[in-house]
C-alpha atoms as a PDB file:
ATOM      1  CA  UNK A   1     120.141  90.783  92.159  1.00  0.00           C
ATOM      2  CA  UNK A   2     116.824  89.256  90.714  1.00  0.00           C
ATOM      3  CA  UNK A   3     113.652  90.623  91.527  1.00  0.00           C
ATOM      4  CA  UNK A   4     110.150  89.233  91.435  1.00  0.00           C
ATOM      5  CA  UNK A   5     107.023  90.610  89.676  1.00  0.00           C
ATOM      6  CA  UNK A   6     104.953  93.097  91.290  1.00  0.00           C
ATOM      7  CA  UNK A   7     101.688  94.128  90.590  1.00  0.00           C
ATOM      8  CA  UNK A   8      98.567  97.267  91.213  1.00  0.00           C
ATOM      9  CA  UNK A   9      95.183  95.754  92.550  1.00  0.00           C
ATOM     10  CA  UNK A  10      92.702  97.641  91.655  1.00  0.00           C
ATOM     11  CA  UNK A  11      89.030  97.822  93.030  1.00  0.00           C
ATOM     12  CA  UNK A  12      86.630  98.812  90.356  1.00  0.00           C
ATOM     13  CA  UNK A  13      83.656 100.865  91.383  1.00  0.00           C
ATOM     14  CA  UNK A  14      83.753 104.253  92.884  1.00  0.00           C
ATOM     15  CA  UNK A  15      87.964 103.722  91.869  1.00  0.00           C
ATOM     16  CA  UNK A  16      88.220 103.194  88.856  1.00  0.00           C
ATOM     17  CA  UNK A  17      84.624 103.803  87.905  1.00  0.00           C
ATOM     18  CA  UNK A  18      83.202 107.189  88.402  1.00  0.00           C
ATOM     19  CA  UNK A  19      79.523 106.086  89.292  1.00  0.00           C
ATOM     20  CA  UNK A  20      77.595 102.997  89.730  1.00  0.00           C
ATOM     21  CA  UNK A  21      75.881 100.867  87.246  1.00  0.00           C
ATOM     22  CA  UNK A  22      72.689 100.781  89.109  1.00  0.00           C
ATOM     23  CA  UNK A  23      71.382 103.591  87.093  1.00  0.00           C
ATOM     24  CA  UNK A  24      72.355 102.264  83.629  1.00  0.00           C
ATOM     25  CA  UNK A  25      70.735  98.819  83.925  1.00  0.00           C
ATOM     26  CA  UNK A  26      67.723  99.872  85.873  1.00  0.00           C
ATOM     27  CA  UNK A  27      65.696 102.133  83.835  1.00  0.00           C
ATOM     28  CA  UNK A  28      66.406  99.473  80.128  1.00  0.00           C
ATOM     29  CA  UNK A  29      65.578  96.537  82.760  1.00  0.00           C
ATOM     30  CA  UNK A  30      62.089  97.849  83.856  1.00  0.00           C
ATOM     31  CA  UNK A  31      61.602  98.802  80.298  1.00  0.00           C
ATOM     32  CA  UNK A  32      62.640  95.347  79.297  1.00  0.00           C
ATOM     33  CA  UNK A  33      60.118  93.530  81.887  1.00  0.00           C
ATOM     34  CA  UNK A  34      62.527  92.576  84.269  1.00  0.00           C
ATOM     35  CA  UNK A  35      61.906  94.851  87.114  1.00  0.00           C
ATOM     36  CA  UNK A  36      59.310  96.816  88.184  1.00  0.00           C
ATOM     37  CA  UNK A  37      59.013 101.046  88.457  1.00  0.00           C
ATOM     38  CA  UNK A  38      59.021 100.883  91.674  1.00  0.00           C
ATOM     39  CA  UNK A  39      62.463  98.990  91.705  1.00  0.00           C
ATOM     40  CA  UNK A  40      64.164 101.633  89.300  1.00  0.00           C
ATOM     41  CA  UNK A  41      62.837 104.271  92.013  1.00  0.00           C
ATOM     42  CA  UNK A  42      64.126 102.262  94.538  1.00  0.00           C
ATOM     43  CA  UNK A  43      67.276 101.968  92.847  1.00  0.00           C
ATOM     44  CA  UNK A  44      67.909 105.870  91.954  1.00  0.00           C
ATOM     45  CA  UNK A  45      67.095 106.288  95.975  1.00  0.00           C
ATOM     46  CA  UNK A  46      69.673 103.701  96.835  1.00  0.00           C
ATOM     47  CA  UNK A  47      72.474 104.728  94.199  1.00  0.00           C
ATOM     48  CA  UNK A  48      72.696 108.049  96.300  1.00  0.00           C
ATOM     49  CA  UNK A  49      73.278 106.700  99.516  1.00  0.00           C
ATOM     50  CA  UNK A  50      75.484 104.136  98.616  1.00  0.00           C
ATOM     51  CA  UNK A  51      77.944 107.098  96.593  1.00  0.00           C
ATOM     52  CA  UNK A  52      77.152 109.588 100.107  1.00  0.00           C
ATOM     53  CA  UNK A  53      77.675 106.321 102.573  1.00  0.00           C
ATOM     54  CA  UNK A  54      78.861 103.282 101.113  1.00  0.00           C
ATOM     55  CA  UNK A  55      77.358  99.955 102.879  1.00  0.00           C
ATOM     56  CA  UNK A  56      78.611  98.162 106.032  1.00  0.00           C
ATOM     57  CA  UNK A  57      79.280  94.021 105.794  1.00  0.00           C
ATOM     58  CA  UNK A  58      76.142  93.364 107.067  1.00  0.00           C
ATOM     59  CA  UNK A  59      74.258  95.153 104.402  1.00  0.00           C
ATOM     60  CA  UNK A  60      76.293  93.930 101.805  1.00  0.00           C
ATOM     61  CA  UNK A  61      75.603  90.480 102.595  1.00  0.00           C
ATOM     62  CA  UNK A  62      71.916  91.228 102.778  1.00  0.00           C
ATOM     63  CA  UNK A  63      72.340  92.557  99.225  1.00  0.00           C
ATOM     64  CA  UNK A  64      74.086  89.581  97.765  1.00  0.00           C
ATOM     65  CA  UNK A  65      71.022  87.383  99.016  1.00  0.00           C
ATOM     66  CA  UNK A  66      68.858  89.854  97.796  1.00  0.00           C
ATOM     67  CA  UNK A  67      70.882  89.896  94.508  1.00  0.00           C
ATOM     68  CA  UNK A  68      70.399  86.220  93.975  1.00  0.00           C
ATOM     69  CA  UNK A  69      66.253  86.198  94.486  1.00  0.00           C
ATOM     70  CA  UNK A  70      66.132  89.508  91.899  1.00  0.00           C
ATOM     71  CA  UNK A  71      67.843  87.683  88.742  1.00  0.00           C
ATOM     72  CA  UNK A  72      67.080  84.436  89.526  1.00  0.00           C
ATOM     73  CA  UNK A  73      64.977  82.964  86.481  1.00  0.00           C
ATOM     74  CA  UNK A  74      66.366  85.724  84.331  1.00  0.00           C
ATOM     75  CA  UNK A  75      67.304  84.719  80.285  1.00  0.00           C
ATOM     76  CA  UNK A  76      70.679  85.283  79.853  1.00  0.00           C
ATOM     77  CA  UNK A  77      69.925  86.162  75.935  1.00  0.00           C
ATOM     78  CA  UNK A  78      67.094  88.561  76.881  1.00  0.00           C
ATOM     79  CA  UNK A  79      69.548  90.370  79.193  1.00  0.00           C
ATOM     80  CA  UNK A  80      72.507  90.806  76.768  1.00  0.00           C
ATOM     81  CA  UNK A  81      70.145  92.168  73.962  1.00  0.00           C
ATOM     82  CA  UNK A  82      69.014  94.994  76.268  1.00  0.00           C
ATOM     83  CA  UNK A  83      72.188  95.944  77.740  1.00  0.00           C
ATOM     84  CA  UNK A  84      73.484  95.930  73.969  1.00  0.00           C
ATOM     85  CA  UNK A  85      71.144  97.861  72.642  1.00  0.00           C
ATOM     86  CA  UNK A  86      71.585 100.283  75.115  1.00  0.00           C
ATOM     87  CA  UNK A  87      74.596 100.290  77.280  1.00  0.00           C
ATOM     88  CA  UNK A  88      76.741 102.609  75.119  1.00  0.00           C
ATOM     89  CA  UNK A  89      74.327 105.138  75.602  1.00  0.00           C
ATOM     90  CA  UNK A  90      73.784 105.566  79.490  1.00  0.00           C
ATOM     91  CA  UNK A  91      77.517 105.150  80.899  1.00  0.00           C
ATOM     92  CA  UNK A  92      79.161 108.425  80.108  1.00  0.00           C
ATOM     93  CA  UNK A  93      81.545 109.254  81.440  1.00  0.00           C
ATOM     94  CA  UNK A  94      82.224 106.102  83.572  1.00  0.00           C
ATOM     95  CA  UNK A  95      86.190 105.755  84.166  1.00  0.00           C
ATOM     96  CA  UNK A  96      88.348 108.258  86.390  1.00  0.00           C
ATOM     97  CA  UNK A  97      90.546 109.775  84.013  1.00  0.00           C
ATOM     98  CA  UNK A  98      93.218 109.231  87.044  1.00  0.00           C
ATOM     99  CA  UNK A  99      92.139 106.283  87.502  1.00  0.00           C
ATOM    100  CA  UNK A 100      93.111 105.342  83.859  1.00  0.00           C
ATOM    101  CA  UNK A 101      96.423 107.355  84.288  1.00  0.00           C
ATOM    102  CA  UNK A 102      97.609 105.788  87.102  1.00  0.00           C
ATOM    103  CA  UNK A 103      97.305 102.246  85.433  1.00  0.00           C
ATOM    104  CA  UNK A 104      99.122 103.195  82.293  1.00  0.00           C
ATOM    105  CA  UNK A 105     101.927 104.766  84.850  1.00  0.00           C
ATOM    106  CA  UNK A 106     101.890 100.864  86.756  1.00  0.00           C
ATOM    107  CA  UNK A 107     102.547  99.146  83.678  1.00  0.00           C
ATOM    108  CA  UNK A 108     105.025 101.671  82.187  1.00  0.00           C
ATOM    109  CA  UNK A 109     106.827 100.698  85.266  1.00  0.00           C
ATOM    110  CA  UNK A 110     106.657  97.197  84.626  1.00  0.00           C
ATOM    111  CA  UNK A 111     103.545  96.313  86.750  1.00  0.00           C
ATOM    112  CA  UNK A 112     100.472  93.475  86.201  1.00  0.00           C
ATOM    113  CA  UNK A 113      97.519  95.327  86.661  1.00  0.00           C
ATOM    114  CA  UNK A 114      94.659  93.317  88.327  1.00  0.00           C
ATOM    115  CA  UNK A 115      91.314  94.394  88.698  1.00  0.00           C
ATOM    116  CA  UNK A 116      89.464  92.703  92.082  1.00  0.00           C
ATOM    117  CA  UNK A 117      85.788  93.537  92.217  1.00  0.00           C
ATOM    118  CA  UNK A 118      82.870  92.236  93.702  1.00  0.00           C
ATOM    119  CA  UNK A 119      80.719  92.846  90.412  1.00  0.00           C
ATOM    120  CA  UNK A 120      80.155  89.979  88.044  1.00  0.00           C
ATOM    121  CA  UNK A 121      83.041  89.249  85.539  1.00  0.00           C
ATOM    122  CA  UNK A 122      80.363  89.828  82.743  1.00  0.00           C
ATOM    123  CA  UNK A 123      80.983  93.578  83.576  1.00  0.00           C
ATOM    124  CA  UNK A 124      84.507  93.439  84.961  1.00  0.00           C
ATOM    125  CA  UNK A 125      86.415  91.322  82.261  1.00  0.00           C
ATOM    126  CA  UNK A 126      84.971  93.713  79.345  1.00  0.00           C
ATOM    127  CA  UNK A 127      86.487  96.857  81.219  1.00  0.00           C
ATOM    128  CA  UNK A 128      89.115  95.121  82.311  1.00  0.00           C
ATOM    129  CA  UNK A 129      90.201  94.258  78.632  1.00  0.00           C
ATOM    130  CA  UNK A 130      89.472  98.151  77.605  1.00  0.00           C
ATOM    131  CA  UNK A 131      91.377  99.337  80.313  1.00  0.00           C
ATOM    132  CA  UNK A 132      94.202  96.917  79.352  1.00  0.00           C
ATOM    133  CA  UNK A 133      94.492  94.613  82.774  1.00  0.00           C
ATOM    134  CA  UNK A 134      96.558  92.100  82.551  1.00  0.00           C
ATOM    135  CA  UNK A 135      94.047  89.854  84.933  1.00  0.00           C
ATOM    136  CA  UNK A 136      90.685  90.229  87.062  1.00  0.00           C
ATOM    137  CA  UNK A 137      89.053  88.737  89.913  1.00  0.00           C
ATOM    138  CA  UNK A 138      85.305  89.077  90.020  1.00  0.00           C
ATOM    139  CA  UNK A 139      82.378  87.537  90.799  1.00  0.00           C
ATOM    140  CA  UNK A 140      80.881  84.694  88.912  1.00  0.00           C
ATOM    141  CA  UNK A 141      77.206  83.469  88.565  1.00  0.00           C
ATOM    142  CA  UNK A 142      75.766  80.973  87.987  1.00  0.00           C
ATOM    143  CA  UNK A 143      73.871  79.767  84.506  1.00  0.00           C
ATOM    144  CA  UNK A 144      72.090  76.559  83.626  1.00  0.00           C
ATOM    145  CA  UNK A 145      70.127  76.167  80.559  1.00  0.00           C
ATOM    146  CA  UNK A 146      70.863  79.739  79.600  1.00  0.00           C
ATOM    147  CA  UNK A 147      69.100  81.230  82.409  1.00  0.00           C
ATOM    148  CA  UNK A 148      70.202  82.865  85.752  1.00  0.00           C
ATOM    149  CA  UNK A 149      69.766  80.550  88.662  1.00  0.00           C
ATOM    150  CA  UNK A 150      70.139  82.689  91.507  1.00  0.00           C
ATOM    151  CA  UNK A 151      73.246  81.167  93.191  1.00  0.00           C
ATOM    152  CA  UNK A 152      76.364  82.619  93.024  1.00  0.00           C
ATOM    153  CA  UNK A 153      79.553  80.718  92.080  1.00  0.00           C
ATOM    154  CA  UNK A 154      81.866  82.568  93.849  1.00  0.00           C
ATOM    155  CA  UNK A 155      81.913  86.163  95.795  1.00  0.00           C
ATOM    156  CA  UNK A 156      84.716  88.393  94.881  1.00  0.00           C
ATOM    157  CA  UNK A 157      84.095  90.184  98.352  1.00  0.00           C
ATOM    158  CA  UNK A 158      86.069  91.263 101.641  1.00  0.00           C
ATOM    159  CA  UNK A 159      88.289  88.398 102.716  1.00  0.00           C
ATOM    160  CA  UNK A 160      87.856  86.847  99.688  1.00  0.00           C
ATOM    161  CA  UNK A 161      89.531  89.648  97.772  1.00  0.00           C
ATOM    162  CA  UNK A 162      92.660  88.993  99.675  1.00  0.00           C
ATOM    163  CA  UNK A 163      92.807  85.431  99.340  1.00  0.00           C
ATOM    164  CA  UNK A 164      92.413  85.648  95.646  1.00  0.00           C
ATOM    165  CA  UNK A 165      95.470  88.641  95.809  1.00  0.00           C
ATOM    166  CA  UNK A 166      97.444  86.027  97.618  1.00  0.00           C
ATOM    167  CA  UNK A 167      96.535  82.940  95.397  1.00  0.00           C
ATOM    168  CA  UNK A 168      97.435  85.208  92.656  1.00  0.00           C
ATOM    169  CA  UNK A 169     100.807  86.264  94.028  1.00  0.00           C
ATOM    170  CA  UNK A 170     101.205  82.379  94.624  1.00  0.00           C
ATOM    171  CA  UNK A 171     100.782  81.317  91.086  1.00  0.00           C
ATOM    172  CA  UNK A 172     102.956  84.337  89.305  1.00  0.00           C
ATOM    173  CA  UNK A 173     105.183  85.005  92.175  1.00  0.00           C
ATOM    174  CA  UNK A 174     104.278  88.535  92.692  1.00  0.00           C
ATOM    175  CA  UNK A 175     106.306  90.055  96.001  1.00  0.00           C
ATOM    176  CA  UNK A 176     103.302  91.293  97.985  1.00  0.00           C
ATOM    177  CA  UNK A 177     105.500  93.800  99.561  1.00  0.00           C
ATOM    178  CA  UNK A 178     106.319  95.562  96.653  1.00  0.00           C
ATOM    179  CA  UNK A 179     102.600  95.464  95.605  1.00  0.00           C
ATOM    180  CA  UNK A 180     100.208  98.262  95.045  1.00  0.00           C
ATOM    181  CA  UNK A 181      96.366  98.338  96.273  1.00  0.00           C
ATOM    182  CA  UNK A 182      93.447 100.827  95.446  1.00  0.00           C
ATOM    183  CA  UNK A 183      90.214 101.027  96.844  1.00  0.00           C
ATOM    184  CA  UNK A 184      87.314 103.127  98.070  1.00  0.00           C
ATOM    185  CA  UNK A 185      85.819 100.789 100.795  1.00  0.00           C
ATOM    186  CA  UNK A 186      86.372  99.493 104.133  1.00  0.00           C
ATOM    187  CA  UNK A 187      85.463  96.110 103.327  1.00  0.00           C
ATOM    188  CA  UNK A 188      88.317  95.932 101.345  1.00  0.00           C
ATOM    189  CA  UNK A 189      90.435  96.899 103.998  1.00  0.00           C
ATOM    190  CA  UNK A 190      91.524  93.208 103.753  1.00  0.00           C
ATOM    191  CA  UNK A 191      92.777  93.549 100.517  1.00  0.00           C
ATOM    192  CA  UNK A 192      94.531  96.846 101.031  1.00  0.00           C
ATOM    193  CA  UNK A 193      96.614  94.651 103.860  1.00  0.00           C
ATOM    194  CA  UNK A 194      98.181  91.867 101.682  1.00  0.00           C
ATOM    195  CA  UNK A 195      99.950  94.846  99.860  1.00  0.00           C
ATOM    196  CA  UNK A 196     103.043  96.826 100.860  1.00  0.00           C
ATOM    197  CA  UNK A 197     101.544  99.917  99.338  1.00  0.00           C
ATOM    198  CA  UNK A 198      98.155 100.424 100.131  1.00  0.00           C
ATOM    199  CA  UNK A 199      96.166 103.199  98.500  1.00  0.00           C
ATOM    200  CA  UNK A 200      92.440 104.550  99.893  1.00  0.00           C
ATOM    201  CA  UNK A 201      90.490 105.834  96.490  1.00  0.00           C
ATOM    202  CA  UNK A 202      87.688 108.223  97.522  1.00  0.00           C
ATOM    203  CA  UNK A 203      87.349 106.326 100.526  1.00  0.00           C
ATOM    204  CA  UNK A 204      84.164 105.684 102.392  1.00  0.00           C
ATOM    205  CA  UNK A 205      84.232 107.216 106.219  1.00  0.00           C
ATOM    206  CA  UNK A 206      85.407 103.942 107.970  1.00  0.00           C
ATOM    207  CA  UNK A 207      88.199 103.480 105.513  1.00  0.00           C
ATOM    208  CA  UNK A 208      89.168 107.217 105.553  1.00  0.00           C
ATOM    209  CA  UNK A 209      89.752 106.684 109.679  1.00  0.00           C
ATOM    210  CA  UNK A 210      92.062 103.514 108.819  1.00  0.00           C
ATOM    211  CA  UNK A 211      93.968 105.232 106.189  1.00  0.00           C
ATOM    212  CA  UNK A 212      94.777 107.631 108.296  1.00  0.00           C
ATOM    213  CA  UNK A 213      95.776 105.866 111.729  1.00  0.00           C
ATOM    214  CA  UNK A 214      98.278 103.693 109.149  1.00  0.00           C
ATOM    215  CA  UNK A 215      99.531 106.417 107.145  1.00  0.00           C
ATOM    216  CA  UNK A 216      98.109 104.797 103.645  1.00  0.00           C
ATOM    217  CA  UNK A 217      98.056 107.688 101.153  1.00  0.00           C
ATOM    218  CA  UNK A 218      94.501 109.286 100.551  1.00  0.00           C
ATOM    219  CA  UNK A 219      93.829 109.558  96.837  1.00  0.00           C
ATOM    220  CA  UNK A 220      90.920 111.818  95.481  1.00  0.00           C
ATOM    221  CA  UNK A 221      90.361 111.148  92.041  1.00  0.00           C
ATOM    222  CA  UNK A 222      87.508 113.979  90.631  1.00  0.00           C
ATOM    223  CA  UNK A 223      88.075 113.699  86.740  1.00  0.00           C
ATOM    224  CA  UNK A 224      85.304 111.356  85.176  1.00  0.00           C
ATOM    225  CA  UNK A 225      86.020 111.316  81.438  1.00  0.00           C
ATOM    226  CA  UNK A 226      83.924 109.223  78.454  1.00  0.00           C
ATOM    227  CA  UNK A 227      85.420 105.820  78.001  1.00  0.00           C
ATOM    228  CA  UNK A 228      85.323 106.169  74.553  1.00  0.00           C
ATOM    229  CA  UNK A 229      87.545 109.534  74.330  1.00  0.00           C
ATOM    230  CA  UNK A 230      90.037 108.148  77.055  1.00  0.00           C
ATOM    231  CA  UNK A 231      90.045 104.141  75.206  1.00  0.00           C
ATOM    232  CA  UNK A 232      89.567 102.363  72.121  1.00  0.00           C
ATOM    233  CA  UNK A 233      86.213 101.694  71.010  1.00  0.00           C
ATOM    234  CA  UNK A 234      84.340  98.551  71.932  1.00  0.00           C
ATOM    235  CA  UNK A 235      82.179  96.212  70.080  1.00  0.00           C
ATOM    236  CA  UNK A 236      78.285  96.396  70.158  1.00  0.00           C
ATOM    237  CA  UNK A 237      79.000  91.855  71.724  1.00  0.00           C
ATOM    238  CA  UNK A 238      81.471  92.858  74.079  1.00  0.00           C
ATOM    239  CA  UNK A 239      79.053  95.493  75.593  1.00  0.00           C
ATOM    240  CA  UNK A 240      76.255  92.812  75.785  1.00  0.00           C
ATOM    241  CA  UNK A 241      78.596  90.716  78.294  1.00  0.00           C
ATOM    242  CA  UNK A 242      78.446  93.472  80.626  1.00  0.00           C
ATOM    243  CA  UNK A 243      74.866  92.674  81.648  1.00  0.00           C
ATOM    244  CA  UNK A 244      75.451  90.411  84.620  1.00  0.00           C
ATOM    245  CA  UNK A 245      77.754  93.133  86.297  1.00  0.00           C
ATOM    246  CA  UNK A 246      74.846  94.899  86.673  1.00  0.00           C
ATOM    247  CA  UNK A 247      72.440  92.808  88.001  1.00  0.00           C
ATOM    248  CA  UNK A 248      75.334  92.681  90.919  1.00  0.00           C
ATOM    249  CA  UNK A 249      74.715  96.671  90.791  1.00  0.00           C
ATOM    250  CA  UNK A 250      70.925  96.934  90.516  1.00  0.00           C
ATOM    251  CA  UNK A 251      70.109  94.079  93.073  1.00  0.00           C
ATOM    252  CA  UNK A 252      72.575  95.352  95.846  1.00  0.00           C
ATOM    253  CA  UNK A 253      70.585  99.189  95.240  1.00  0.00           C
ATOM    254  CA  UNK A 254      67.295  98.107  95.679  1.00  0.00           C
ATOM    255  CA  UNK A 255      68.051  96.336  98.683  1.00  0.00           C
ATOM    256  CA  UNK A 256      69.846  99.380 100.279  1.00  0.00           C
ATOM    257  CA  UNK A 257      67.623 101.549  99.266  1.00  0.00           C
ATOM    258  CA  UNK A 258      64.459  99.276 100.594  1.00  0.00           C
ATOM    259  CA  UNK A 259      66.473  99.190 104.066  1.00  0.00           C
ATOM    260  CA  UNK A 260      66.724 102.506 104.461  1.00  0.00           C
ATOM    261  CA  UNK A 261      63.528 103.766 103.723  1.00  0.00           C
ATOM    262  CA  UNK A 262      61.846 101.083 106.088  1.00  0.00           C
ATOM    263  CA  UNK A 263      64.336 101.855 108.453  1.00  0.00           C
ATOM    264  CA  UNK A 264      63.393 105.398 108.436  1.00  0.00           C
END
């Protein structure tokens, strides 16, 4: 008897990433010129309550609107050079050492392992390729005449997440039902669904209550370990692409934590 693939879906911040990279691009953007003190405090205020709380739809669509208005005009080379020269100093530790663990055990067992995130590739196909993934999903903006235009290509986000999961199963004939899913949110309680094995990561409140009334196994994952001691080293250019990812990051934290405080 033949069997099709299978693969693990993974999300990729706060489950496979030990903290947000709000904090790592804020403080070398405002130094850069591209945002303002007041946005890195902003962002340092909003970076707690998003790890404590986590965001609702609503909010993030607010933030991805947001988002698009903070980069938009932004030089793409301006951006790399300041994320390259200083990127490899502000995101220790960043990956869940079980995190890393658990994706070595899928593909020991014969497993794709996909990484679906709502951060731009620029940050997601870089850690994807150090953490070995065989694929990612992410999302992808938009650049004309090597700046940032503000519009977003496409929105690896909620619903979307599970369309891509089932586009991919489509194309490389993955059996969904033999599938594994990790996550931390309820807004990707979508993508937890297409998969016969549903896992919640450090999940948020809302996604803790639907874990539980379905029986999908809870997983706490409390080892954050230097990237460098857990994976091969990584070029100074490769770190540069990650700049994007976090203009995801630092736009959707100084919208929350503008919201908050006003709503205060």
């Amino acid at each position: 008897m033949s069997y099709r693939p299978t693969a693990a879906f993974f999300d990729l911040d706060k489950t496979i990433i030990a903290k947000s990279s709000t904090l790592a691009f804020s403080k070398p953007f405002q130094a850069g010129g591209l945002i303002s003190r007041r946005a890195v405090l902003r962002s340092a205020y909003a970076q707690f309550v998003y790890l404590v709380g986590g965001a609702d739809h609503d909010q993030m669509e607010k933030m991805r609107q947001f988002m698009s208005q903070l980069c938009a005009g932004w030089d793409v080379a301006t951006v790399r050079e300041i994320v390259a020269d200083t990127l490899h100093n502000i995101v220790d530790p960043l990956v869940y050492d079980e995190a890393v663990c658990l994706i070595d055990e899928h593909h020991l067992a014969g497993r794709d392992v996909v990484i679906v995130s709502t951060s731009g590739s620029e940050v997601v196909e870089p850690i994807g390729a150090m953490l070995g993934a065989d694929r990612v999903v992410a999302t992808r903006m938009e650049v004309v005449d090597g700046k940032y235009t503000g519009e977003i290509d496409y929105y690896a986000y909620a619903e979307n997440k599970a369309t891509a999961i089932e586009e991919l199963a489509a194309t490389h004939g993955y059996d969904l039902d033999r599938c594994y899913a990790y996550s931390d949110s309820i807004t990707d309680v979508h993508m937890l669904e297409v998969v016969g094995h549903p896992h919640a990561v450090n999940p948020d409140k809302e996604l803790r209550r639907v874990a539980a009334e379905r029986g999908w196994p809870i997983l706490v994952f409390t080892r954050p370990v230097t990237l460098r001691s857990r994976l091969a080293p990584v070029a100074k250019p490769t770190l540069a692409a990650l700049a994007v990812g976090g203009i995801v990051a630092v736009g959707s934290a100084i919208y929350l934590g503008s919201r908050r405080r006003r709503s205060a």
